[in-house]
PDB file of N, CA and C in Angstrom:
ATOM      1  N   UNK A   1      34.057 -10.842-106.046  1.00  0.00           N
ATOM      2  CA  UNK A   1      33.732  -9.678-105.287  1.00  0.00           C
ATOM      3  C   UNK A   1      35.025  -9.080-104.752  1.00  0.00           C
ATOM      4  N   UNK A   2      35.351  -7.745-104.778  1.00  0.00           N
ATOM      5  CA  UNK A   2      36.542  -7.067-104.522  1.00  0.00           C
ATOM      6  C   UNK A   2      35.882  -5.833-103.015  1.00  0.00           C
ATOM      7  N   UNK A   3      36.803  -6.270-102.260  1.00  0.00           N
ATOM      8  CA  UNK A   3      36.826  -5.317-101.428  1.00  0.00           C
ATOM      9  C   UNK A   3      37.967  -4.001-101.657  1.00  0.00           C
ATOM     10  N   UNK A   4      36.794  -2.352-101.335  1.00  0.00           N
ATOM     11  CA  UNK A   4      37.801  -1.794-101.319  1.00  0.00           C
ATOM     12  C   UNK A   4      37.853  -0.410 -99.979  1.00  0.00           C
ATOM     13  N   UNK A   5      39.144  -0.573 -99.924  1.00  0.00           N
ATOM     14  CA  UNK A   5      39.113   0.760 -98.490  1.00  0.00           C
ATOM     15  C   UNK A   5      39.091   1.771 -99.205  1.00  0.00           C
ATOM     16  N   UNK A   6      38.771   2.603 -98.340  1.00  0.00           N
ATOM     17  CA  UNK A   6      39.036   3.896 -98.225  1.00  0.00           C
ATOM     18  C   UNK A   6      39.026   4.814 -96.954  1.00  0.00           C
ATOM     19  N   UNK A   7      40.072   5.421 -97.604  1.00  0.00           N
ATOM     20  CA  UNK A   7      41.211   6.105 -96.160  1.00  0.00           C
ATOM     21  C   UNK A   7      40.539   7.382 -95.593  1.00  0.00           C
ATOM     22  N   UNK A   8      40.165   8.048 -94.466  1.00  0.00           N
ATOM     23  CA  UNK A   8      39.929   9.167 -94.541  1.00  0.00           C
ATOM     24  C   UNK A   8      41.245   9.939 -93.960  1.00  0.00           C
ATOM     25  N   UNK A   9      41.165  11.101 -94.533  1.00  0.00           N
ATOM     26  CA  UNK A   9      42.400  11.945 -94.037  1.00  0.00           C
ATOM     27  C   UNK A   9      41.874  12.986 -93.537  1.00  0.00           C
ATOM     28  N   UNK A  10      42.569  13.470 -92.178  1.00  0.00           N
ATOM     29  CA  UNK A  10      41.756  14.523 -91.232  1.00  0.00           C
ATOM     30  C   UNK A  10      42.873  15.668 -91.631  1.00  0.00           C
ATOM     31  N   UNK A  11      42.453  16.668 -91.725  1.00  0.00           N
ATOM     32  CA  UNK A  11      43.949  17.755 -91.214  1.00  0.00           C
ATOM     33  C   UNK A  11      44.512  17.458 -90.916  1.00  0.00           C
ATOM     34  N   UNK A  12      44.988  16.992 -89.575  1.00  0.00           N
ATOM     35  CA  UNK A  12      45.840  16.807 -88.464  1.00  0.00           C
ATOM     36  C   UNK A  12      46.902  15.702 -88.788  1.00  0.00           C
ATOM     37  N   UNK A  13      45.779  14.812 -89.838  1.00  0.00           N
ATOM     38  CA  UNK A  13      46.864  13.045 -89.959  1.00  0.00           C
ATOM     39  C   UNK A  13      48.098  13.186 -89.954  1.00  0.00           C
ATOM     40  N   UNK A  14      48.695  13.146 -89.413  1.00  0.00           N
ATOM     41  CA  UNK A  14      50.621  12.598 -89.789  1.00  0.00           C
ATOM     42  C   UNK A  14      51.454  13.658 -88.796  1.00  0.00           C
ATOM     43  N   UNK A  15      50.411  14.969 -88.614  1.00  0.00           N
ATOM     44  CA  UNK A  15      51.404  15.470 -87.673  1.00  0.00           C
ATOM     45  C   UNK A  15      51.022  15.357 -86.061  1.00  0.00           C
ATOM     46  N   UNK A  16      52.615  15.815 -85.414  1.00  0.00           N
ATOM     47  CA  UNK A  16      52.519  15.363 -84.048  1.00  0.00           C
ATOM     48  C   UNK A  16      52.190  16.839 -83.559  1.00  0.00           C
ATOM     49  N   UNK A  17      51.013  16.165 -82.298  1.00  0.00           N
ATOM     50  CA  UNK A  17      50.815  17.290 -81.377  1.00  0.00           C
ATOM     51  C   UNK A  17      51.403  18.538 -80.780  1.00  0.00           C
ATOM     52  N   UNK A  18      51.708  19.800 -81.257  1.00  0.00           N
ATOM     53  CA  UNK A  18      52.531  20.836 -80.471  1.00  0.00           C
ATOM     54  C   UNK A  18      51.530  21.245 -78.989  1.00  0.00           C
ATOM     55  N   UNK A  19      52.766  21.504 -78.130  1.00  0.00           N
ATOM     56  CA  UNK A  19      52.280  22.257 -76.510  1.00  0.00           C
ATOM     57  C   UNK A  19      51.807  23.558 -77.370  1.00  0.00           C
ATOM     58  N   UNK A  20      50.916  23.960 -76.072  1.00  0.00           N
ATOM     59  CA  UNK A  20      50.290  25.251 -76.481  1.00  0.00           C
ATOM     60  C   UNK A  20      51.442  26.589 -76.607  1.00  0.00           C
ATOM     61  N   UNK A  21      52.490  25.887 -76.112  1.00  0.00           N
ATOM     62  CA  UNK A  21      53.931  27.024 -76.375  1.00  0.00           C
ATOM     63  C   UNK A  21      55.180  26.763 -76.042  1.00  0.00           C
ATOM     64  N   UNK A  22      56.142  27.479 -76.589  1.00  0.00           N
ATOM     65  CA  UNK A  22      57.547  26.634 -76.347  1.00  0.00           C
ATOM     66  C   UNK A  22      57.712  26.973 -74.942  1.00  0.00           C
ATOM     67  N   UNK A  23      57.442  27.323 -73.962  1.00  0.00           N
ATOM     68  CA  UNK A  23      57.324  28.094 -72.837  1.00  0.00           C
ATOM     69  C   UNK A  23      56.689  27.068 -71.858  1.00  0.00           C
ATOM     70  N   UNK A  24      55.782  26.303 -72.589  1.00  0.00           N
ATOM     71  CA  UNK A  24      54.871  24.991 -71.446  1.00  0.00           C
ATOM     72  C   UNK A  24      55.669  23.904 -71.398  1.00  0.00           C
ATOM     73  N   UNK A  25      56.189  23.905 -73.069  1.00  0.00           N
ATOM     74  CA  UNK A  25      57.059  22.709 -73.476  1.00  0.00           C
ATOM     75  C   UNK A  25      58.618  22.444 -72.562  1.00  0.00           C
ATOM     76  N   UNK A  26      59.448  23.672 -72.189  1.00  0.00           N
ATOM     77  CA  UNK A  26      60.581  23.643 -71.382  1.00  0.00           C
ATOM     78  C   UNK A  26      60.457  23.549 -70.532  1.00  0.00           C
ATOM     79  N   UNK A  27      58.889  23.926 -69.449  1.00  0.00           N
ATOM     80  CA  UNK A  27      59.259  24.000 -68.022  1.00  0.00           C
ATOM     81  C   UNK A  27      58.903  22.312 -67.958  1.00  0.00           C
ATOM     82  N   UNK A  28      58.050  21.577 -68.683  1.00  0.00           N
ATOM     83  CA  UNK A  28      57.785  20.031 -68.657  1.00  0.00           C
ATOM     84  C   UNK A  28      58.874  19.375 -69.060  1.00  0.00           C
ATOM     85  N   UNK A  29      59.789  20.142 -70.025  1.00  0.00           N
ATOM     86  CA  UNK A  29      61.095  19.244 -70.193  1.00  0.00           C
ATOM     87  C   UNK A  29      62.355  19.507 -68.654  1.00  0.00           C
ATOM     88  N   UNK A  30      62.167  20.526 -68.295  1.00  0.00           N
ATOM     89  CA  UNK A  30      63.188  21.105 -67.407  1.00  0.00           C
ATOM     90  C   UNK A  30      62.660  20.047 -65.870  1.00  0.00           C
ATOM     91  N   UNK A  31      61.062  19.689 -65.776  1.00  0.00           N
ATOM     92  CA  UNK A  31      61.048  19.014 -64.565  1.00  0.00           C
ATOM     93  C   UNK A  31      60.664  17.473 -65.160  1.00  0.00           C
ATOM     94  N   UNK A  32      61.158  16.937 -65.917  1.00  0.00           N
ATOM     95  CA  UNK A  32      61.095  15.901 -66.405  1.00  0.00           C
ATOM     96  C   UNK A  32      61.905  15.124 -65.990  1.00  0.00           C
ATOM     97  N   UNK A  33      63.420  15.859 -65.864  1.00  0.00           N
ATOM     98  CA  UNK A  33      64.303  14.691 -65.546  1.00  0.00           C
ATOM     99  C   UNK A  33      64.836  13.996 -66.786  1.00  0.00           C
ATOM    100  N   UNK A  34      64.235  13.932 -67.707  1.00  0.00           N
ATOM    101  CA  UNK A  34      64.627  13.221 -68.735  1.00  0.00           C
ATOM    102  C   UNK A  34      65.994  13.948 -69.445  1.00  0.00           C
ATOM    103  N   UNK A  35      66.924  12.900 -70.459  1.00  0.00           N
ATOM    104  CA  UNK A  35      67.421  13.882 -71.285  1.00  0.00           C
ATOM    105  C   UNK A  35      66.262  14.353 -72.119  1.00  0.00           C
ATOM    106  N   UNK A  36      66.752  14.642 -73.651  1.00  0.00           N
ATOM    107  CA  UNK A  36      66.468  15.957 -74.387  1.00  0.00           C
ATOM    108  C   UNK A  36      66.010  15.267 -75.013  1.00  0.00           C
ATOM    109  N   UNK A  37      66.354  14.093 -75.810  1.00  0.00           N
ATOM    110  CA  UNK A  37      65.889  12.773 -76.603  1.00  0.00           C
ATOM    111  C   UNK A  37      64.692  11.933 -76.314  1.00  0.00           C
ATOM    112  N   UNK A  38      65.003  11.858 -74.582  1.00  0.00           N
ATOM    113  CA  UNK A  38      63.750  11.132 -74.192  1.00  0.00           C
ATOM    114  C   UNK A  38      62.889  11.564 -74.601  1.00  0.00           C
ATOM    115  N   UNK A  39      62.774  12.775 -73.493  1.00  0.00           N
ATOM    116  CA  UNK A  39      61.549  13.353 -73.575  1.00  0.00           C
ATOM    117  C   UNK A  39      61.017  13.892 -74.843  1.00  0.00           C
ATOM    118  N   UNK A  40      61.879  14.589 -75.891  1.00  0.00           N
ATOM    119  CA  UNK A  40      61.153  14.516 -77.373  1.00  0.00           C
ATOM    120  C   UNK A  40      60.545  13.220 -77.651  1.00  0.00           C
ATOM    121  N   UNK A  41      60.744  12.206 -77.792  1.00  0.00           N
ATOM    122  CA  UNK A  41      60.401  10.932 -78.148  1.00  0.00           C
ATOM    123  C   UNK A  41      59.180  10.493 -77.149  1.00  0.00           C
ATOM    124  N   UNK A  42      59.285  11.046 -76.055  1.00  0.00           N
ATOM    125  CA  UNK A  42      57.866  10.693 -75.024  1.00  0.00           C
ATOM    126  C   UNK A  42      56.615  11.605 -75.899  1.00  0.00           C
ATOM    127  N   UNK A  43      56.845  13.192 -76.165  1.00  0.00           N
ATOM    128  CA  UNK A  43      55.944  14.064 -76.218  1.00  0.00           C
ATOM    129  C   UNK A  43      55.270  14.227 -77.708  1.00  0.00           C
ATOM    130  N   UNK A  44      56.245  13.588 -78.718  1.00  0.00           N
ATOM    131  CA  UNK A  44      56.312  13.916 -80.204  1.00  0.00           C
ATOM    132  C   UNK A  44      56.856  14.697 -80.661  1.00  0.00           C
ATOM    133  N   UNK A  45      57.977  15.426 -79.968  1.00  0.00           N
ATOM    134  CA  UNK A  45      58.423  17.125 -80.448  1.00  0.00           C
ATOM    135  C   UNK A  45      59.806  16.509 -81.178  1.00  0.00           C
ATOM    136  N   UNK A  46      60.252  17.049 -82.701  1.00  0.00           N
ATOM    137  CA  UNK A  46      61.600  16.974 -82.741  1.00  0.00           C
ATOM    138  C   UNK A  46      62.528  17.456 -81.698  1.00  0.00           C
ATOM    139  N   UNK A  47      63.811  16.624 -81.906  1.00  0.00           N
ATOM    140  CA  UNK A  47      64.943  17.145 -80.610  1.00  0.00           C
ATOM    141  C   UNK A  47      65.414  18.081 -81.284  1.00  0.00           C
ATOM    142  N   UNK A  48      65.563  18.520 -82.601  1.00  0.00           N
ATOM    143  CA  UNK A  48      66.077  19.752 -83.153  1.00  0.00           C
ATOM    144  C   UNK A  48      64.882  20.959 -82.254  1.00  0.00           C
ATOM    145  N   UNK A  49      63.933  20.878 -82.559  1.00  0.00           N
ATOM    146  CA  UNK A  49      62.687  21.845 -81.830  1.00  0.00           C
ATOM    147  C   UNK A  49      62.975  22.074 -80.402  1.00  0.00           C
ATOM    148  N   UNK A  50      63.325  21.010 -79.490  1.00  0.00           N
ATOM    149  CA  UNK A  50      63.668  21.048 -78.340  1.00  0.00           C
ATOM    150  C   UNK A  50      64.860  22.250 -77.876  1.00  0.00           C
ATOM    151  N   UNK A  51      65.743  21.420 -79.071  1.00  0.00           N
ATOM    152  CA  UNK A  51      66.865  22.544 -78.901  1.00  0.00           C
ATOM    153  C   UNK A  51      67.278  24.010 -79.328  1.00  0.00           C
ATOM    154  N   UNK A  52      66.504  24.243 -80.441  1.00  0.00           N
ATOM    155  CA  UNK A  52      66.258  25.547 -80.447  1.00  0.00           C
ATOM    156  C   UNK A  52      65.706  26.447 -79.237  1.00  0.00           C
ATOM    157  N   UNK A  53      64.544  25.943 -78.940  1.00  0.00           N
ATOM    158  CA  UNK A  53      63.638  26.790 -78.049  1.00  0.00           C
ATOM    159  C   UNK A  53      64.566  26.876 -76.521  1.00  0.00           C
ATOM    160  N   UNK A  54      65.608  25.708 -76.231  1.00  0.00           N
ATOM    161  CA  UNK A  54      66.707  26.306 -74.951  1.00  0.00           C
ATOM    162  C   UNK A  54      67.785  26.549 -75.596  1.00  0.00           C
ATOM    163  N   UNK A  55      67.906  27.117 -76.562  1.00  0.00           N
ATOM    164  CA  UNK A  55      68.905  28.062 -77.107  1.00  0.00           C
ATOM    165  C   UNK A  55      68.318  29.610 -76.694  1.00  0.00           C
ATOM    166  N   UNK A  56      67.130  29.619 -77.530  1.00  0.00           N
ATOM    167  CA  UNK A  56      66.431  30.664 -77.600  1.00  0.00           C
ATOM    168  C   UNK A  56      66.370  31.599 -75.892  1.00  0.00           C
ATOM    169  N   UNK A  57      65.860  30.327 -75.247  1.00  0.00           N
ATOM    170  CA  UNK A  57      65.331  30.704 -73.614  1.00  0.00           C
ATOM    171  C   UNK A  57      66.792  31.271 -73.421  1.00  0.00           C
ATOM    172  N   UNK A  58      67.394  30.743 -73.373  1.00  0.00           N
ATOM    173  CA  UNK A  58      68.869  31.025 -72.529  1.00  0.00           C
ATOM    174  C   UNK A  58      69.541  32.495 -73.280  1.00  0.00           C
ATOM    175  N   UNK A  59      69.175  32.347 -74.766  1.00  0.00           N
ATOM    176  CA  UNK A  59      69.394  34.319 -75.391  1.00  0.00           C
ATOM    177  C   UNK A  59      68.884  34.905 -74.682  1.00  0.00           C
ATOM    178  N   UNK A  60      67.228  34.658 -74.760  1.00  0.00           N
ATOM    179  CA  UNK A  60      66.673  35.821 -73.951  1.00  0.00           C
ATOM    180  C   UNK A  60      66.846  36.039 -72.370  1.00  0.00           C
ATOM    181  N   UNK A  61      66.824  34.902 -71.719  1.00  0.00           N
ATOM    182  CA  UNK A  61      68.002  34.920 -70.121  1.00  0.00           C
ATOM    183  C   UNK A  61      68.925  35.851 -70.314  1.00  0.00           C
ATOM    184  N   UNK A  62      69.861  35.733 -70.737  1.00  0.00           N
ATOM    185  CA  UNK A  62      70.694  36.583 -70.747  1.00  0.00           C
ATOM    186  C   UNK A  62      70.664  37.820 -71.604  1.00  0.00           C
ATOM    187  N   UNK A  63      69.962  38.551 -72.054  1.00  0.00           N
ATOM    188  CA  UNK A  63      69.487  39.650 -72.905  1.00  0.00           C
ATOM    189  C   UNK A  63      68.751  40.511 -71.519  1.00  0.00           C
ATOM    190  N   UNK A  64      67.570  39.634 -70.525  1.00  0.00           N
ATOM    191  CA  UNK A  64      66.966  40.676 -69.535  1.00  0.00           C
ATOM    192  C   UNK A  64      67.961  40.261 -68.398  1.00  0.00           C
ATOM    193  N   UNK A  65      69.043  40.232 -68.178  1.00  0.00           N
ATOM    194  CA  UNK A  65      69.591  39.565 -66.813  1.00  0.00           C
ATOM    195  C   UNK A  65      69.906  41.619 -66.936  1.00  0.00           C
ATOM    196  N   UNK A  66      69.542  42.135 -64.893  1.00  0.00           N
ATOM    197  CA  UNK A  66      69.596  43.550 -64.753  1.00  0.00           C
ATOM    198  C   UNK A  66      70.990  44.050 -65.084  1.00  0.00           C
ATOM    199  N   UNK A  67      71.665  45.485 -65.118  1.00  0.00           N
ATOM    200  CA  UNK A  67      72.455  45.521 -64.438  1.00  0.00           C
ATOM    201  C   UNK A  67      72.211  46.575 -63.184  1.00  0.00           C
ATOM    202  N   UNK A  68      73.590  46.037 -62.988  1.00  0.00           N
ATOM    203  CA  UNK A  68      73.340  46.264 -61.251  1.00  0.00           C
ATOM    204  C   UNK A  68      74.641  46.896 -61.266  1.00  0.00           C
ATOM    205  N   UNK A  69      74.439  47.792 -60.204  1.00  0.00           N
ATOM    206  CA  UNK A  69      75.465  48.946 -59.550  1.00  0.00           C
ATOM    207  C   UNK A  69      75.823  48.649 -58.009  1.00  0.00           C
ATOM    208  N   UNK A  70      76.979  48.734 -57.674  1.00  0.00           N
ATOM    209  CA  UNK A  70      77.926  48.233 -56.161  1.00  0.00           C
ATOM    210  C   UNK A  70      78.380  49.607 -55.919  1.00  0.00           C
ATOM    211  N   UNK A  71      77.819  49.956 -54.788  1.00  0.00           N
ATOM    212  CA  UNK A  71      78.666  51.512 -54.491  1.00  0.00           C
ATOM    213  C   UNK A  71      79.664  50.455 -53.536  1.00  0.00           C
ATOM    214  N   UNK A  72      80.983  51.399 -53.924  1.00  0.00           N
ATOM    215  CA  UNK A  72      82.551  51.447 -53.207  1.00  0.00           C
ATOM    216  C   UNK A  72      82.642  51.530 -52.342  1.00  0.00           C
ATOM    217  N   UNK A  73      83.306  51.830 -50.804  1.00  0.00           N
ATOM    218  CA  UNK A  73      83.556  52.797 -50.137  1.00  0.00           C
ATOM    219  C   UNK A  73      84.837  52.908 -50.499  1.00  0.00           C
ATOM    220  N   UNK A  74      85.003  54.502 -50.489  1.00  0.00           N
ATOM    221  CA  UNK A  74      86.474  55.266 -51.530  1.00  0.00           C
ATOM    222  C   UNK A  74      87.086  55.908 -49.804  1.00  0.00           C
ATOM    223  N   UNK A  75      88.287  56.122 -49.633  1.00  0.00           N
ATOM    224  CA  UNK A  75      88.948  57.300 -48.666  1.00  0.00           C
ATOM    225  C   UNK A  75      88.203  58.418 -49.852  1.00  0.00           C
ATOM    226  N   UNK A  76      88.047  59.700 -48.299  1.00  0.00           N
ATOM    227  CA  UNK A  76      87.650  60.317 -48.856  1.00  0.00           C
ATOM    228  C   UNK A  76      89.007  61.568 -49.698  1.00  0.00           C
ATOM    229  N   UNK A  77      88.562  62.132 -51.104  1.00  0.00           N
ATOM    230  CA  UNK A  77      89.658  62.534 -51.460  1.00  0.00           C
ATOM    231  C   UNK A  77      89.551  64.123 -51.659  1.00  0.00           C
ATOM    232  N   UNK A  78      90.555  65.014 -51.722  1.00  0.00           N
ATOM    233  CA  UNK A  78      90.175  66.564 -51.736  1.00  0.00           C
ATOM    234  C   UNK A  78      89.277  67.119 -52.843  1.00  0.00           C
ATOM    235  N   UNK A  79      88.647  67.925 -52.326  1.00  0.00           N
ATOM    236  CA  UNK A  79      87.442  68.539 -53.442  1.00  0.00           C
ATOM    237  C   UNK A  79      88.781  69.111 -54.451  1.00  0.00           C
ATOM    238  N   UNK A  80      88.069  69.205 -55.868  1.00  0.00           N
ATOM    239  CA  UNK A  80      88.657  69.680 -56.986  1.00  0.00           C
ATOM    240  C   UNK A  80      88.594  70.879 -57.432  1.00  0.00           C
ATOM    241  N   UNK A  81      89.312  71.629 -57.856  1.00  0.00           N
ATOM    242  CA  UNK A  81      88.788  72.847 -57.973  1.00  0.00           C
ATOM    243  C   UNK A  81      88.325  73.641 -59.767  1.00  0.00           C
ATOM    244  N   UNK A  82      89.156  72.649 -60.900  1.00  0.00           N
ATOM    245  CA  UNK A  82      88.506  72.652 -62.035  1.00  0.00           C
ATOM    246  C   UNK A  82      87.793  71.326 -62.346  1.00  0.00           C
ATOM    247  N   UNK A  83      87.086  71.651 -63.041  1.00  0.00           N
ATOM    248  CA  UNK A  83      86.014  70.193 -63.546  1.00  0.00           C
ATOM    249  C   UNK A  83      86.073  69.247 -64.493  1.00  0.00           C
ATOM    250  N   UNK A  84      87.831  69.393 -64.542  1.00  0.00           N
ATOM    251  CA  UNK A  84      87.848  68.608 -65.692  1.00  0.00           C
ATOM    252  C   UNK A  84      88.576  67.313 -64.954  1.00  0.00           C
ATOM    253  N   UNK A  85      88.657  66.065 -65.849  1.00  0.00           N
ATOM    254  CA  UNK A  85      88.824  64.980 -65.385  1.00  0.00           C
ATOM    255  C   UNK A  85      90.232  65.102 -65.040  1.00  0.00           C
ATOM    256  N   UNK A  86      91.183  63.930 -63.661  1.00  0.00           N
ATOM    257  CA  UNK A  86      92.300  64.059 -63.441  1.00  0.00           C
ATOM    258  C   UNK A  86      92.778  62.760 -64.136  1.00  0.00           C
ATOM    259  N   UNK A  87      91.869  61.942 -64.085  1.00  0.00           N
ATOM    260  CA  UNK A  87      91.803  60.230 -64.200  1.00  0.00           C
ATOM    261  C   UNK A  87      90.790  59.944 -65.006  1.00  0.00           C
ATOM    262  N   UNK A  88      91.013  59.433 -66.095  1.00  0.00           N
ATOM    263  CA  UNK A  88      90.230  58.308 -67.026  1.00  0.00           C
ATOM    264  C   UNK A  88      90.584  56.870 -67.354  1.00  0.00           C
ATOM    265  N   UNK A  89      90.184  55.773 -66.645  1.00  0.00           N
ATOM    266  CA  UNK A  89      90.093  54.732 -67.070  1.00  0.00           C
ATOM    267  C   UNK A  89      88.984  53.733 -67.611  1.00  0.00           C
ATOM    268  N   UNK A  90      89.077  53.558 -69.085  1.00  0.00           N
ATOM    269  CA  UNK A  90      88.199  52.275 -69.692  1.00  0.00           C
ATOM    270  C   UNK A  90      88.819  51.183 -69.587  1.00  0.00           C
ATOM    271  N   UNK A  91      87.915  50.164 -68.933  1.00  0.00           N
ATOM    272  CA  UNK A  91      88.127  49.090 -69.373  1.00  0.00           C
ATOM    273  C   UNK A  91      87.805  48.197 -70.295  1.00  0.00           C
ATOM    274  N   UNK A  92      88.871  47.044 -70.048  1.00  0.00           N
ATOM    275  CA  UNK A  92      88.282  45.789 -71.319  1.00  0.00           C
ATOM    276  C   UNK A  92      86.670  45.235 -71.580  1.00  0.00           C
ATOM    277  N   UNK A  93      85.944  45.807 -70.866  1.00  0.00           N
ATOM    278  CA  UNK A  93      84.955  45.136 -70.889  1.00  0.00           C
ATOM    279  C   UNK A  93      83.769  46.802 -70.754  1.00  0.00           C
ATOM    280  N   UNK A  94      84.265  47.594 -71.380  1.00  0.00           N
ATOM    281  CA  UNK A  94      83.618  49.262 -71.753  1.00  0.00           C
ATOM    282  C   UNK A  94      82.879  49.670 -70.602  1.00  0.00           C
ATOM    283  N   UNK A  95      83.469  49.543 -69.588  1.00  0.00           N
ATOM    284  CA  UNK A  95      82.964  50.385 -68.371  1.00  0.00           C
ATOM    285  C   UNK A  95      84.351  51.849 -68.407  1.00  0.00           C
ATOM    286  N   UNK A  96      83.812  52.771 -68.227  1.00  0.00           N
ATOM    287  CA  UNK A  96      84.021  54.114 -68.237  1.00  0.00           C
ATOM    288  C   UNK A  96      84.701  55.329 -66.713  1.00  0.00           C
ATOM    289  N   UNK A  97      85.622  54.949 -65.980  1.00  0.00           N
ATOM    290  CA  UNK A  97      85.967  55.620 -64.899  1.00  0.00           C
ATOM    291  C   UNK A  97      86.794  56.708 -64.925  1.00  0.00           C
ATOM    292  N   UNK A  98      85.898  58.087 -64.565  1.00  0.00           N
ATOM    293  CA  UNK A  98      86.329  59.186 -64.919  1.00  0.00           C
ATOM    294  C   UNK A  98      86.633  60.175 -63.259  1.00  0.00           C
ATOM    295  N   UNK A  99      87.083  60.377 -62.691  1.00  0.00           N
ATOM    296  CA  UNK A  99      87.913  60.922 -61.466  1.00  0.00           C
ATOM    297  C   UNK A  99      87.985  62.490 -61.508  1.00  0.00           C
ATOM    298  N   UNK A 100      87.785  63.526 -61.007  1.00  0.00           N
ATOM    299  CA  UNK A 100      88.046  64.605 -60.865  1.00  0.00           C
ATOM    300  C   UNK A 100      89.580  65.020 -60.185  1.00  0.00           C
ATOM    301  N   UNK A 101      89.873  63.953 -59.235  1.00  0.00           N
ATOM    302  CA  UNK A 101      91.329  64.211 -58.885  1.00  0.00           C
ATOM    303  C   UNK A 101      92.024  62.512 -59.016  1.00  0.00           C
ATOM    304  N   UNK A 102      93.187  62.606 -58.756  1.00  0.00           N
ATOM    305  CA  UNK A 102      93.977  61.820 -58.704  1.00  0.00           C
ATOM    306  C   UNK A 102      93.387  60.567 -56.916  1.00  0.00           C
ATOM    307  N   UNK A 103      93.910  59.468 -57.258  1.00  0.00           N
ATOM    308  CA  UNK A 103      93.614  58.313 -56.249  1.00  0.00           C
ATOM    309  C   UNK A 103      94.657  57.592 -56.241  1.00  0.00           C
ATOM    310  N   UNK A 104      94.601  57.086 -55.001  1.00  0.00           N
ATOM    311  CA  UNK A 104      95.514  56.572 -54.700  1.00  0.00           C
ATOM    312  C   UNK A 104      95.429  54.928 -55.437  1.00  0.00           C
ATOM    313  N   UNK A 105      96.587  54.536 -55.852  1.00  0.00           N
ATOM    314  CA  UNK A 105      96.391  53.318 -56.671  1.00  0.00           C
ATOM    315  C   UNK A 105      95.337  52.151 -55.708  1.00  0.00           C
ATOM    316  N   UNK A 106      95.991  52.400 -53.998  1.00  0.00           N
ATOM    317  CA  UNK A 106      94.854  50.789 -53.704  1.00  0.00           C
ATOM    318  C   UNK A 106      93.157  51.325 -53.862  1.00  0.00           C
ATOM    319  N   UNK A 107      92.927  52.718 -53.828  1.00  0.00           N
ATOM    320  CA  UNK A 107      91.908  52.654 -53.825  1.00  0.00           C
ATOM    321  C   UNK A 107      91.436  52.546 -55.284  1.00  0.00           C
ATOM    322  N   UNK A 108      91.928  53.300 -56.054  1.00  0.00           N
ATOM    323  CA  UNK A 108      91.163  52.588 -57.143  1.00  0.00           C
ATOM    324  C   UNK A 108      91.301  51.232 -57.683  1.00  0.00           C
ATOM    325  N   UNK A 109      92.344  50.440 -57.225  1.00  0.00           N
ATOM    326  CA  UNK A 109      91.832  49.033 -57.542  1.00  0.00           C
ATOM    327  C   UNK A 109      90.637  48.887 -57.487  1.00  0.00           C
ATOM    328  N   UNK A 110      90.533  49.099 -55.824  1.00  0.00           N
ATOM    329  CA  UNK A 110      89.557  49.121 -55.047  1.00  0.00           C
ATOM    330  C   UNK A 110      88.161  49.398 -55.908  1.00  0.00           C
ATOM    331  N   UNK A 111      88.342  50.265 -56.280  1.00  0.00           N
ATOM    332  CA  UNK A 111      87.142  50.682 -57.463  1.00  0.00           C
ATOM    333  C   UNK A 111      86.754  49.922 -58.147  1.00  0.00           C
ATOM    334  N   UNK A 112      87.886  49.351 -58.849  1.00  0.00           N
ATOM    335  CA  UNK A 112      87.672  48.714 -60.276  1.00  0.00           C
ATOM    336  C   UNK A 112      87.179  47.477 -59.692  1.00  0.00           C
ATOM    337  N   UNK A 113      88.216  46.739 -58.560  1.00  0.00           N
ATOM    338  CA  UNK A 113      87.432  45.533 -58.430  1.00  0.00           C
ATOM    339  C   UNK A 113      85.999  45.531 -57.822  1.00  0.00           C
ATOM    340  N   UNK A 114      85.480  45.938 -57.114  1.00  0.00           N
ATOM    341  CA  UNK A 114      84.449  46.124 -56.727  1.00  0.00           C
ATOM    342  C   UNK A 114      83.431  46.461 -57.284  1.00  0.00           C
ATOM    343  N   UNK A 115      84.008  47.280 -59.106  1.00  0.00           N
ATOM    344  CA  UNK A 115      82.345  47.562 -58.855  1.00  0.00           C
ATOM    345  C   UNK A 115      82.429  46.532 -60.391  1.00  0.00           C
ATOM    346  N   UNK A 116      82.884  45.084 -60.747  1.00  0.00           N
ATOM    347  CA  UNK A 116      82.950  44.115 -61.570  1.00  0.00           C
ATOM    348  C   UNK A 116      83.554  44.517 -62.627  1.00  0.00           C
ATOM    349  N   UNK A 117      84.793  45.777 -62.852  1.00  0.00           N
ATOM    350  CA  UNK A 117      85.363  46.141 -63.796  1.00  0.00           C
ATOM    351  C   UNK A 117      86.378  45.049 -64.024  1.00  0.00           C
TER     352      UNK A 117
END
């Protein structure tokens, strides 16, 4: 007499459980405490998967981070009487400062540093 099995196979057999989103999955890894390894190895997630998705988070972090505007306080300087620029400075980092009259050098430091040029 021979015994014989037979296996059933569900959909699911062999693969590991995904979170309902990479989004549930980071904030449980982020208050975990764990490294990156652990906790893949606790949850079933590859650590390659892990690490994409805080690659990803941290693009898009920094993709909506605002910008934001710092008003100066400037001395005040004489009204101009044509409209064309006296002063143009770009900087290294493509911010655009265009002047109707001339300034005095501390104040436009003043400018530049202040408003994160």
């Amino acid at each position: 007499m021979s015994i014989t099995a037979i296996a059933t196979v569900t959909p699911t057999a062999g693969r590991r459980r995904r979170p309902e989103s990479p989004d549930d999955l980071l904030a449980r890894y982020r208050a975990s405490g764990l490294t990156q390894r652990a906790f893949c190895e606790r949850v079933g997630v590859p650590l390659s998967t892990l690490q994409w998705w805080l690659a990803r988070a941290r693009r898009q972090a920094r993709a909506a981070r605002a910008v934001t505007f710092t008003e100066v306080p400037l001395p005040l300087a004489p009204a101009a009487s044509a409209p064309s620029w006296a002063v143009e400075v770009v900087t290294t980092t493509g911010v655009t400062v265009r002047l109707r009259a001339p300034l005095h050098p501390a104040a436009l430091r003043t400018l530049l540093r202040g408003g994160g040029c």
